[in-house]
Structures are given as C-alpha cells and as structure tokens.
C-alpha atoms as a PDB file:
ATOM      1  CA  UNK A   1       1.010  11.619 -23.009  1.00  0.00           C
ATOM      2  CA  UNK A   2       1.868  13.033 -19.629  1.00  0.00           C
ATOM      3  CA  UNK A   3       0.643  10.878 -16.564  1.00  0.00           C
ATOM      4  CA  UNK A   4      -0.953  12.205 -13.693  1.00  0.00           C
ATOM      5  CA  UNK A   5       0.590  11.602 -10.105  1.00  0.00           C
ATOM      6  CA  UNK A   6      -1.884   8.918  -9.280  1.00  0.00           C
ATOM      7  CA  UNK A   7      -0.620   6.701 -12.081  1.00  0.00           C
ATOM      8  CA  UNK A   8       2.744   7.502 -11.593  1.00  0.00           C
ATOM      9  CA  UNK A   9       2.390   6.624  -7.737  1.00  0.00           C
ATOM     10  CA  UNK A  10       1.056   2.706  -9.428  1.00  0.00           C
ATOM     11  CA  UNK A  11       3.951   3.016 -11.609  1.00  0.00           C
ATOM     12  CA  UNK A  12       6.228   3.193  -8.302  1.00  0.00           C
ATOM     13  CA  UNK A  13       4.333   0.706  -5.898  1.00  0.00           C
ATOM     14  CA  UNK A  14       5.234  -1.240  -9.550  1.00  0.00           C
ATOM     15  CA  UNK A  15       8.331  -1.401  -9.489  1.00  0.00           C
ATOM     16  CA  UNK A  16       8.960   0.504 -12.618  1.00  0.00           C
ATOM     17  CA  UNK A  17      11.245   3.800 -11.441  1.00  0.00           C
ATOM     18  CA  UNK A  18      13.556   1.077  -9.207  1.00  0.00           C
ATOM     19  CA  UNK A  19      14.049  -1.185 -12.253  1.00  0.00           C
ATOM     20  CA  UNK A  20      14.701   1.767 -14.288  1.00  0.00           C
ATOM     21  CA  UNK A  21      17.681   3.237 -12.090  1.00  0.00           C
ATOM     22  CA  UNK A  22      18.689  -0.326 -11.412  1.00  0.00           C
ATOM     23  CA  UNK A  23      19.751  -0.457 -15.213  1.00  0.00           C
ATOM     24  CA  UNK A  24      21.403   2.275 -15.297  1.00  0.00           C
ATOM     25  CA  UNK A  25      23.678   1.339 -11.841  1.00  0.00           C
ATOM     26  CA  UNK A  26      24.182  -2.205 -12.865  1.00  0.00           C
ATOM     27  CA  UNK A  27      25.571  -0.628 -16.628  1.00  0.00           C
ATOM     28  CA  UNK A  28      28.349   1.292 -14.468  1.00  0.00           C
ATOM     29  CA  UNK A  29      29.056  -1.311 -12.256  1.00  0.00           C
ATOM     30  CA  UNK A  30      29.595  -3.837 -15.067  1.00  0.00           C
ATOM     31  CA  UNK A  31      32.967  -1.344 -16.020  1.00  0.00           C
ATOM     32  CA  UNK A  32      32.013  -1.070 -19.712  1.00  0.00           C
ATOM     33  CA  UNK A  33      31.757  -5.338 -20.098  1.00  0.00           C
ATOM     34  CA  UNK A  34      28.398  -3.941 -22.054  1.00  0.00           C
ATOM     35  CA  UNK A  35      30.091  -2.094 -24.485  1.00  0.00           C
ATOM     36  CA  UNK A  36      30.007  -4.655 -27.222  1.00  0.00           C
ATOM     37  CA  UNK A  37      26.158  -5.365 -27.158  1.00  0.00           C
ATOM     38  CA  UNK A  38      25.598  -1.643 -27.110  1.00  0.00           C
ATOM     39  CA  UNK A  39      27.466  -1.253 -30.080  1.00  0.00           C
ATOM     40  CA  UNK A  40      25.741  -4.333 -31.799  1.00  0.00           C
ATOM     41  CA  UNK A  41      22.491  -2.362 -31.356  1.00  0.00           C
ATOM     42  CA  UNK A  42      23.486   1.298 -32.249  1.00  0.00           C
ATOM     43  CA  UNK A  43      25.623  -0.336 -35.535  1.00  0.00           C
ATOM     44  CA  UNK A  44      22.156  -2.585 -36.602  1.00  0.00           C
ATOM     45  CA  UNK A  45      19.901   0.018 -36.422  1.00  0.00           C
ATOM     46  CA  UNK A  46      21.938   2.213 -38.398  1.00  0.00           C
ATOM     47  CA  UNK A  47      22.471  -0.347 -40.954  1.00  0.00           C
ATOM     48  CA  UNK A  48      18.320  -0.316 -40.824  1.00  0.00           C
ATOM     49  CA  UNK A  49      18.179   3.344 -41.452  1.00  0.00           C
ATOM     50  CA  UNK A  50      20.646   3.153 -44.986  1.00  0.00           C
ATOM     51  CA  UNK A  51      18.558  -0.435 -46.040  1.00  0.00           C
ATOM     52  CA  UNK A  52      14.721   1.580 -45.278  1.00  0.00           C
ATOM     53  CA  UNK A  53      15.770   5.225 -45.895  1.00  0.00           C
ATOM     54  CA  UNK A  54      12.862   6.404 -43.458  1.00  0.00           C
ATOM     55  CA  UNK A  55      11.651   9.730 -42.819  1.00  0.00           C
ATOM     56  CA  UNK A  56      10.741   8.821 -39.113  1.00  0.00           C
ATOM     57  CA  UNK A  57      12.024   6.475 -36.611  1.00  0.00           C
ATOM     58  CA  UNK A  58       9.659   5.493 -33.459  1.00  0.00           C
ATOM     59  CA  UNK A  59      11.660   3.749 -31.006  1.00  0.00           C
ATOM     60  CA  UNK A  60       9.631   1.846 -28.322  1.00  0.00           C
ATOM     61  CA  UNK A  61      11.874   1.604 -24.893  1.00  0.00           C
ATOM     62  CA  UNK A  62      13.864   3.895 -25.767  1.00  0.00           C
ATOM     63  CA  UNK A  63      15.925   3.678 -22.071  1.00  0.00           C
ATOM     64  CA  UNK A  64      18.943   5.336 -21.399  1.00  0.00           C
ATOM     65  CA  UNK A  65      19.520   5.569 -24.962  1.00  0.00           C
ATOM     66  CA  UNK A  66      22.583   3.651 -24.286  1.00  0.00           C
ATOM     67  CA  UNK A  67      21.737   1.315 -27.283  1.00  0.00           C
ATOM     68  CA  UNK A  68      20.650   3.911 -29.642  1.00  0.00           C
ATOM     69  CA  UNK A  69      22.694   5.907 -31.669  1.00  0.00           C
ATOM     70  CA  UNK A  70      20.578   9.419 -31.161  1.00  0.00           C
ATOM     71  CA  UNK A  71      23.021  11.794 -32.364  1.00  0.00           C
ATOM     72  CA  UNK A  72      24.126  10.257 -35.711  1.00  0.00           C
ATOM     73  CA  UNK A  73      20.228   9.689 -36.868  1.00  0.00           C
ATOM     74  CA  UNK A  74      19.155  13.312 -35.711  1.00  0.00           C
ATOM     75  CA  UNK A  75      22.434  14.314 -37.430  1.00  0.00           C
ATOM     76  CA  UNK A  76      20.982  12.863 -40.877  1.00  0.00           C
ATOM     77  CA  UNK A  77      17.393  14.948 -40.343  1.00  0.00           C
ATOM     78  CA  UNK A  78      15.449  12.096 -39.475  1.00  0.00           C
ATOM     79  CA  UNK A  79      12.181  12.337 -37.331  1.00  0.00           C
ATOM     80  CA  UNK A  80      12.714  10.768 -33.767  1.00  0.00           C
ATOM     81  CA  UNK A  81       9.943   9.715 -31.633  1.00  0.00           C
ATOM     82  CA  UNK A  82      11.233   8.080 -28.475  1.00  0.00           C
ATOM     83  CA  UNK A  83       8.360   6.221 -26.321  1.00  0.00           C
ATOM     84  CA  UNK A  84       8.994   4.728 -22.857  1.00  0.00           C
ATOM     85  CA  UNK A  85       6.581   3.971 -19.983  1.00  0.00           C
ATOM     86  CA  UNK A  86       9.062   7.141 -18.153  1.00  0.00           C
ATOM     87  CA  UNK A  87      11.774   9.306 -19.586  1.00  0.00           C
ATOM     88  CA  UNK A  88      14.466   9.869 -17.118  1.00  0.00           C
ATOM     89  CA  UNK A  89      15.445  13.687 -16.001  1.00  0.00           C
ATOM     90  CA  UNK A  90      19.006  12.876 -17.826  1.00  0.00           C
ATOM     91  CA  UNK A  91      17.509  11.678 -21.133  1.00  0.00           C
ATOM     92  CA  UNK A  92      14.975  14.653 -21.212  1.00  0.00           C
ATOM     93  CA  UNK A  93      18.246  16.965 -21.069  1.00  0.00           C
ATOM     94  CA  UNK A  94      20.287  15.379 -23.605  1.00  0.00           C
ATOM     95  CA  UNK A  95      17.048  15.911 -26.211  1.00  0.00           C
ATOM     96  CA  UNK A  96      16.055  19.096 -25.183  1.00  0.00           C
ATOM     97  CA  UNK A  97      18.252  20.765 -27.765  1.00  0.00           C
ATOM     98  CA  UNK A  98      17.634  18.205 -30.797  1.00  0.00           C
ATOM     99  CA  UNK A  99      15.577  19.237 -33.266  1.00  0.00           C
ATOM    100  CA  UNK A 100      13.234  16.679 -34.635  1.00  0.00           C
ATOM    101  CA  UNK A 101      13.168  14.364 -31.321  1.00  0.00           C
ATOM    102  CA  UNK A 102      10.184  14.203 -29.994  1.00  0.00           C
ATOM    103  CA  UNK A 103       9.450  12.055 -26.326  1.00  0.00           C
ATOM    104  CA  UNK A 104       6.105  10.421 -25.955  1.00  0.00           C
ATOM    105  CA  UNK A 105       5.531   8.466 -22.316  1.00  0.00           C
ATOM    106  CA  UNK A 106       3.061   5.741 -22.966  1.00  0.00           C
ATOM    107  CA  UNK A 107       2.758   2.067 -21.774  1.00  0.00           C
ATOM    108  CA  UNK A 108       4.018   0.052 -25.175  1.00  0.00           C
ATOM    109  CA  UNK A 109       2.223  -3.126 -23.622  1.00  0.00           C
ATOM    110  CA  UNK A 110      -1.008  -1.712 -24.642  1.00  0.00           C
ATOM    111  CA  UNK A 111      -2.123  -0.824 -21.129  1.00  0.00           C
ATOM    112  CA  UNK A 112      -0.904  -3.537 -19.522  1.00  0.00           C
ATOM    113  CA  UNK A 113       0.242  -2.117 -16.298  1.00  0.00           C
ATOM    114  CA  UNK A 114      -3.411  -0.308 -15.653  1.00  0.00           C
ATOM    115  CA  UNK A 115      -4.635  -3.903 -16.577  1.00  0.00           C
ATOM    116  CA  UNK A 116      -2.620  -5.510 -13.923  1.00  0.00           C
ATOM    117  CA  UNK A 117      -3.130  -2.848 -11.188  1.00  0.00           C
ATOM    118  CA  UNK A 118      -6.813  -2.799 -11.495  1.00  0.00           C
ATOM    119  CA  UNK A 119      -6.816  -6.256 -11.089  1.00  0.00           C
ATOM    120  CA  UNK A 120      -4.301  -7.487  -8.930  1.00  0.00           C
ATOM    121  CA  UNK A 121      -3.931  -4.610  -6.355  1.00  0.00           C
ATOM    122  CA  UNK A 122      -6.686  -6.798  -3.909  1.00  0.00           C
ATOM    123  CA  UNK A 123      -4.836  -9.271  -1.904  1.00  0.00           C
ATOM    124  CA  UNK A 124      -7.459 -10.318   0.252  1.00  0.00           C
ATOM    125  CA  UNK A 125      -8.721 -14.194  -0.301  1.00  0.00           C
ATOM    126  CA  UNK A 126     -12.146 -13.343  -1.597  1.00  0.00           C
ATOM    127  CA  UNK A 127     -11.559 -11.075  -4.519  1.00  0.00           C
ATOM    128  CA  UNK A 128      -8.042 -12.400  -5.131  1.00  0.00           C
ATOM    129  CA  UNK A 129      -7.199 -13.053  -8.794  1.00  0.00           C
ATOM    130  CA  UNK A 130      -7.406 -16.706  -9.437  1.00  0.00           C
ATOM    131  CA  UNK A 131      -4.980 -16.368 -12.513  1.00  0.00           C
ATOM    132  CA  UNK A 132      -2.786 -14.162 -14.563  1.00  0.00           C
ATOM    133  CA  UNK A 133      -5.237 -15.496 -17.454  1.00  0.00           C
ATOM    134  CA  UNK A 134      -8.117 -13.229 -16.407  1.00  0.00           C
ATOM    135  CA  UNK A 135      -6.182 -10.477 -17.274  1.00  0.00           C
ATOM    136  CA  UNK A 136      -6.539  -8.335 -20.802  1.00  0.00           C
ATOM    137  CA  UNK A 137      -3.636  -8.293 -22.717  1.00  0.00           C
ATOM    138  CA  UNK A 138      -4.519  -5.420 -25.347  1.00  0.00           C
ATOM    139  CA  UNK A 139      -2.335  -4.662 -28.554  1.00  0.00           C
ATOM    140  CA  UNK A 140      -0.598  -1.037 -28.924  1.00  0.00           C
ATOM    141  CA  UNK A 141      -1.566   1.388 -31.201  1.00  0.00           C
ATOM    142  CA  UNK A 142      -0.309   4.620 -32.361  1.00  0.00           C
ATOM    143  CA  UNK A 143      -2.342   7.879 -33.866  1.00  0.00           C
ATOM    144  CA  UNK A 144       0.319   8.676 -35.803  1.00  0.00           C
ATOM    145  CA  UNK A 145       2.455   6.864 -38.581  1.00  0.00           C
ATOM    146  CA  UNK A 146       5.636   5.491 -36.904  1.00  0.00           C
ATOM    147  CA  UNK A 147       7.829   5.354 -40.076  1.00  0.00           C
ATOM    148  CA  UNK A 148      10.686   2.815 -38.964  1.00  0.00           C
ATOM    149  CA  UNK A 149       9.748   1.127 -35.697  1.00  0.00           C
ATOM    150  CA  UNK A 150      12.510   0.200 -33.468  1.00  0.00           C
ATOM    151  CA  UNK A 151      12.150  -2.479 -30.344  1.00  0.00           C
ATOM    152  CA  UNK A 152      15.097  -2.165 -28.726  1.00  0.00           C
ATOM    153  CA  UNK A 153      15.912  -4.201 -25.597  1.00  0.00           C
ATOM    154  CA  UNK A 154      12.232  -4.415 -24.475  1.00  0.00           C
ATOM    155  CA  UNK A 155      10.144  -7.285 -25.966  1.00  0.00           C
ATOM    156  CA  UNK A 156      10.654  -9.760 -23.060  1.00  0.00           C
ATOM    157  CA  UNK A 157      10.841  -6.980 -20.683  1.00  0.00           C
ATOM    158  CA  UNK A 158       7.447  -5.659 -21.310  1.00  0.00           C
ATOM    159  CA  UNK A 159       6.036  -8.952 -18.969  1.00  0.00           C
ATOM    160  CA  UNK A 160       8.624  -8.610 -16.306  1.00  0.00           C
ATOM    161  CA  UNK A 161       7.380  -6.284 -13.935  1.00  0.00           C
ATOM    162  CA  UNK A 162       3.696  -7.037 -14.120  1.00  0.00           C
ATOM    163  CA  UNK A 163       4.438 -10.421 -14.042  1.00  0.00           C
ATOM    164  CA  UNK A 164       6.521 -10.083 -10.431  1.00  0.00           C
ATOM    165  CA  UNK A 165       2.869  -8.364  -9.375  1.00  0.00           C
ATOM    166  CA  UNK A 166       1.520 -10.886 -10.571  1.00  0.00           C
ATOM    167  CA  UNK A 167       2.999 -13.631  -8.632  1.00  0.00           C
ATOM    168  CA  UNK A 168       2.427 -11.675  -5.581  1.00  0.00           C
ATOM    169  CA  UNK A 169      -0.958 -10.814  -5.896  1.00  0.00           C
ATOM    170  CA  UNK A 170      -2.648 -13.287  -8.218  1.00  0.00           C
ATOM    171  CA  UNK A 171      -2.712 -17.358  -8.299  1.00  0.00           C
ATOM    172  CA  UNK A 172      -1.984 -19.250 -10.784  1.00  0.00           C
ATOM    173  CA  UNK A 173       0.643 -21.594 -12.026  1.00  0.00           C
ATOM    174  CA  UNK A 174       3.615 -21.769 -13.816  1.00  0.00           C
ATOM    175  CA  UNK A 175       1.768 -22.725 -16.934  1.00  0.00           C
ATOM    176  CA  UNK A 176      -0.642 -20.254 -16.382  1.00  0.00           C
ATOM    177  CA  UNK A 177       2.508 -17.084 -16.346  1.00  0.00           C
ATOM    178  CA  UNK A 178       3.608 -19.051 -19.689  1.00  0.00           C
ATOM    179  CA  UNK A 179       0.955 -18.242 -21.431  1.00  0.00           C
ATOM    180  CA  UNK A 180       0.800 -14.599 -20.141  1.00  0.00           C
ATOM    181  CA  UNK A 181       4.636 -14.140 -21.106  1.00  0.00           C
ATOM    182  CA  UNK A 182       3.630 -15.641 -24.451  1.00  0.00           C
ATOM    183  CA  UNK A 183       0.225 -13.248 -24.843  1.00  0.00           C
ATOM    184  CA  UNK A 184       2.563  -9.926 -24.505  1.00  0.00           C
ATOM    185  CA  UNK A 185       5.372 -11.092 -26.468  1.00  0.00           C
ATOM    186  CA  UNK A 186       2.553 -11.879 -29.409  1.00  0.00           C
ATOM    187  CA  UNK A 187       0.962  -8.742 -28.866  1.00  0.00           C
ATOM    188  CA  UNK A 188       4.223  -7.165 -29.438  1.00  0.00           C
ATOM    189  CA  UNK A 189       4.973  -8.586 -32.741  1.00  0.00           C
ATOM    190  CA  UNK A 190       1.971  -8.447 -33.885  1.00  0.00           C
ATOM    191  CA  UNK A 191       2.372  -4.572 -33.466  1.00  0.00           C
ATOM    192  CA  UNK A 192       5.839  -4.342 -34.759  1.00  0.00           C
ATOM    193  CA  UNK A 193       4.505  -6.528 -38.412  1.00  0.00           C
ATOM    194  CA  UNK A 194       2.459  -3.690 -39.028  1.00  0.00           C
ATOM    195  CA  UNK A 195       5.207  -1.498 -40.381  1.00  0.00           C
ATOM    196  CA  UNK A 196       8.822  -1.769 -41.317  1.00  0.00           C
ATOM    197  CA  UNK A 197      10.462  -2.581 -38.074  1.00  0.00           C
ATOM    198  CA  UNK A 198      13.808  -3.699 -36.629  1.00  0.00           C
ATOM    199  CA  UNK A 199      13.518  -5.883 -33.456  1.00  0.00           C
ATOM    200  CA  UNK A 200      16.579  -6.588 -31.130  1.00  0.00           C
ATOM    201  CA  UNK A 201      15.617  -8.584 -27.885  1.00  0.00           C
ATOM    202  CA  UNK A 202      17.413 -11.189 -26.085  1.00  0.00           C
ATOM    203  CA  UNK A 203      15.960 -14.347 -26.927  1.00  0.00           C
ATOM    204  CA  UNK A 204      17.401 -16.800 -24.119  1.00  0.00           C
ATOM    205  CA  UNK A 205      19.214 -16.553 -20.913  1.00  0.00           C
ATOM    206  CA  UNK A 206      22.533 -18.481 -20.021  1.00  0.00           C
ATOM    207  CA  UNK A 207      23.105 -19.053 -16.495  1.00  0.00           C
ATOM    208  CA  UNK A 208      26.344 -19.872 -15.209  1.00  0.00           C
ATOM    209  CA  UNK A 209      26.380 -21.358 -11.049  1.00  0.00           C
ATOM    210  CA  UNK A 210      29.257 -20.783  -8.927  1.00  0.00           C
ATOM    211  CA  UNK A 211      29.681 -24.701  -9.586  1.00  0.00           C
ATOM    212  CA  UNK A 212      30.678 -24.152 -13.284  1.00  0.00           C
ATOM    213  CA  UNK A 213      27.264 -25.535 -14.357  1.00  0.00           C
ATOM    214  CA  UNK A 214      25.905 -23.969 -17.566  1.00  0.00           C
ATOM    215  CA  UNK A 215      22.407 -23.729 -18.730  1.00  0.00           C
ATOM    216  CA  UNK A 216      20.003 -21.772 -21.131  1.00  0.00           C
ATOM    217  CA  UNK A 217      16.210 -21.270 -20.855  1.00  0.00           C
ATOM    218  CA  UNK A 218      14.551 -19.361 -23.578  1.00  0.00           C
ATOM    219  CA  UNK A 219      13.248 -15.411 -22.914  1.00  0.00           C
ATOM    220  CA  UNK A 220      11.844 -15.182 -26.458  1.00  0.00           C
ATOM    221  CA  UNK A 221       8.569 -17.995 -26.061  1.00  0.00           C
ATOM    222  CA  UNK A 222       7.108 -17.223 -29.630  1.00  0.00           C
ATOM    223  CA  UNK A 223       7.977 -17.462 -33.509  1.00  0.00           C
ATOM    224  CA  UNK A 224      10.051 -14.782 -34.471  1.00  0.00           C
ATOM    225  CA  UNK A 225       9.232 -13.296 -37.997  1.00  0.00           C
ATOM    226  CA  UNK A 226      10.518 -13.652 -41.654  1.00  0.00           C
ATOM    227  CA  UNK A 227      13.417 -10.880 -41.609  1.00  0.00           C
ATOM    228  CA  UNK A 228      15.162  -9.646 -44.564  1.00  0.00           C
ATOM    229  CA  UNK A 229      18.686  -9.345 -42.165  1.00  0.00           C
ATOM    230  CA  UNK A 230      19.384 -11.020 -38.799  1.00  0.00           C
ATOM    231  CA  UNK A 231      22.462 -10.912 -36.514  1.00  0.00           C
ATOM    232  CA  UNK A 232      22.831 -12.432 -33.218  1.00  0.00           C
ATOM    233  CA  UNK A 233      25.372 -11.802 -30.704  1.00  0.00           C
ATOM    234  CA  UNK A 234      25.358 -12.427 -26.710  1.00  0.00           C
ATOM    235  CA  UNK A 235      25.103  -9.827 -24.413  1.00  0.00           C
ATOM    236  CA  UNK A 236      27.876 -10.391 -21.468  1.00  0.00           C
ATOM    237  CA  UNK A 237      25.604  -9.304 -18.505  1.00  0.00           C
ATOM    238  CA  UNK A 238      26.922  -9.890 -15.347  1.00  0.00           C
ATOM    239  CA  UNK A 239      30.968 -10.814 -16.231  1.00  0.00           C
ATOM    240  CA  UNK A 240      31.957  -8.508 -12.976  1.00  0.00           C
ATOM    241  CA  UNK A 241      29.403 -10.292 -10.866  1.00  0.00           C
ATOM    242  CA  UNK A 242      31.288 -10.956  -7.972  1.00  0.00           C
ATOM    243  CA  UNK A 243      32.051 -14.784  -7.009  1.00  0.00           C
ATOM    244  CA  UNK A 244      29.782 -14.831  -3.641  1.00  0.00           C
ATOM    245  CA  UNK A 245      26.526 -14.422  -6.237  1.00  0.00           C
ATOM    246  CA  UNK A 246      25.515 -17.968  -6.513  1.00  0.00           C
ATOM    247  CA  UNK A 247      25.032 -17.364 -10.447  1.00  0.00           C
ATOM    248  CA  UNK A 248      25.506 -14.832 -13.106  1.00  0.00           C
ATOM    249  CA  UNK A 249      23.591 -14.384 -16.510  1.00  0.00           C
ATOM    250  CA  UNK A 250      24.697 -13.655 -20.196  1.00  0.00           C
ATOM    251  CA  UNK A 251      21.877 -13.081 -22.943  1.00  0.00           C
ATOM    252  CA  UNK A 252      21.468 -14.234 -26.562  1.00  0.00           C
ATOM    253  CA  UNK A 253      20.941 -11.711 -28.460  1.00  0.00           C
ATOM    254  CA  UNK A 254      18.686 -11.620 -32.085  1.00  0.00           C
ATOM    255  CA  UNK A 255      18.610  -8.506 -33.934  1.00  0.00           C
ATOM    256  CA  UNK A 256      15.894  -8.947 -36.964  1.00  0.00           C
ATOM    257  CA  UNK A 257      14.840  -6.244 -40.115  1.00  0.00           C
ATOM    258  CA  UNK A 258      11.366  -7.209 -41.214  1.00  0.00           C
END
C-alpha cells in the first residue's frame, strides 16, 4: 500500500523516519563491529531457504537490507516480498532492477501506529489516555500467501516507538507498558505460527556502565515457539561507543525455524 501524506506526516511527528536514518548512521559509525550479527542473519536465513525450499519469501522489516541476503535469494528465482512501515529512497534503487522483488509498505503491528495516534495524540487532562491498556492491539494479516515468512530484527521493535508516544501522551504504569510490550510481541508470533517462518530478534539486552557493572534485562517478554533449528549469537551494538556515554548495550540474539 502507498500512504497518503497525512499518515506519513503521523509517521514523522512518530518518530519513525528519525529512528530509521538513526540505524543506518549508528551502523557506519560502529566501523563494521556489526558485521558478525549481519552475517549470522543473512547465513540463517539462507540455511532456511535450502531446509523449506519455498517459492516465496515475505520478509517483515525488511530495513536496510543489511541483514538480508537479497541478491543470492533473487539469484535462485525465488519470489521476494519485502514489507516495512517505509522503504528508504536507497533500498527502492537497489530493487528496482530485480526481478521477482516486490516492496509492500504496511504497518506489520497490525495497525498499531493509527491505533496509538488516534488515541494518544490529546494531551490535554480531560481526554488524556488513562493507560496504554485501552489501546487495540490487532493481529496482521496478509491477502496473499507469504510462502516463507521472515522476522528479521523487528519483533521487539514493533512496540518501541509507539510505546515512547505512549509514555508521553498516555498514563499508566510500568506494569501497565509490560503488558502492552507483551500484547505486540504475542500478536507477532501468533502471526508468524501461521506459516513456515524463521524469526531472528534479540531476546535480551546487556548493559555495560562506565563502572564495569554488567547487567541483562530481557527484550523478548513471551514464550518463544517449538523450532525445528535455533542459533543464538550476541549482537555487539555499541563496542565504539565512546567512554563519556555512561553505558553501552550488546544484544542476545535467537534465530528460530518453526
């Protein structure tokens, strides 16, 4: 689907083109320190493709597609469907000469962001939101068959942005954005069960302090399916932070075939 420019402007009071470009930056400032979880990704998924043999791959957040290996699947005559909430000028170039890609923008939270806008946008005391759990947390769908679904890098990212709204514009407490995070995340897999799918998401943060102190709170706040193949890996974030940050993060990784 192609949005029209007043959804697009709530997609930018959002957050969502910012955060976008912000991956992309932080990826070159990091001086290649990603490398290795990139190359988990693109080397799992094409270990999906030879195990499931599909006709079609759908990937949902497809990015950058710094973590996908485009040009060895659409060298093997697979269907690609790539869906993000916005395709970047630089990604629409490198597919406009690929036969059998095909982009889709759509919201993969199931409307979430509309959800969130509609009812969050009023910041004034006597409509305001009392909690995040007033707000509809619908399952995806697609009208076509996806073949091979791919998450890739997006299941606990789907909450982040409407949950910063959120906590701006709503009230609430920290239980309360729990169980939101948790409602998206299930929505998500619930989705994904549906077909043959491969999910890669990072499924807890590791914070280091300036002090040396280590810790690790989970991303990932649900059960994670049966899968016939898992690998795990962490993803070295922020290794060129510099030392004035207070703290940097590294990810655990999963990477699941169900």
């Amino acid at each position: 689907m192609a949005y029209d420019l007043s959804y697009r402007r709530v997609l930018h009071r959002m957050g969502y083109y910012n955060y976008q470009r912000g991956l992309i930056y932080h990826h070159f400032d990091e001086e290649g320190s990603w490398n290795s979880h990139l190359n988990n990704c693109r080397a799992f998924i094409m270990k999906a493709l030879k195990v499931y043999k599909p006709s079609r791959v759908t990937v949902l957040g497809s990015g950058w597609l710094l973590d996908f290996p485009l040009r060895e699947i659409s060298d093997t005559g697979t269907e690609v469907y790539l869906i993000d909430i916005v395709h970047p000028p630089e990604v629409r170039e490198q597919v406009r000469e690929l036969n059998k890609v095909t982009l889709i923008e759509d919201d993969i939270s199931g409307g979430l962001i509309h959800e969130v806008w509609e009812k969050a946008r009023r910041v004034f005391l006597f409509n305001r939101l009392k909690s995040p759990d007033e707000i509809n947390v619908a399952e995806f769908s697609l009208q076509f068959d996806p073949g091979m679904l791919i998450s890739l890098n997006i299941m606990t990212q789907l909450e982040l942005l409407p949950l910063e709204f959120l906590k701006k514009r709503s009230g609430g407490d920290e239980e309360a954005r729990l169980r939101f995070r948790q409602r998206v995340q299930e929505n998500h897999l619930r989705f994904l069960k549906k077909h043959k799918s491969v999910l890669i998401s990072d499924i807890s943060e590791i914070i280091t302090e300036s002090s040396g102190r280590i810790s690790e709170k989970p991303s990932v706040l649900v059960k994670l399916p049966e899968a016939e193949h898992t690998e795990e890996w962490t993803w070295h974030f922020e290794p060129k932070r510099p030392d004035y940050f207070r703290k940097k993060s590294d990810f655990r990784v999963k990477a699941l075939m169900f």
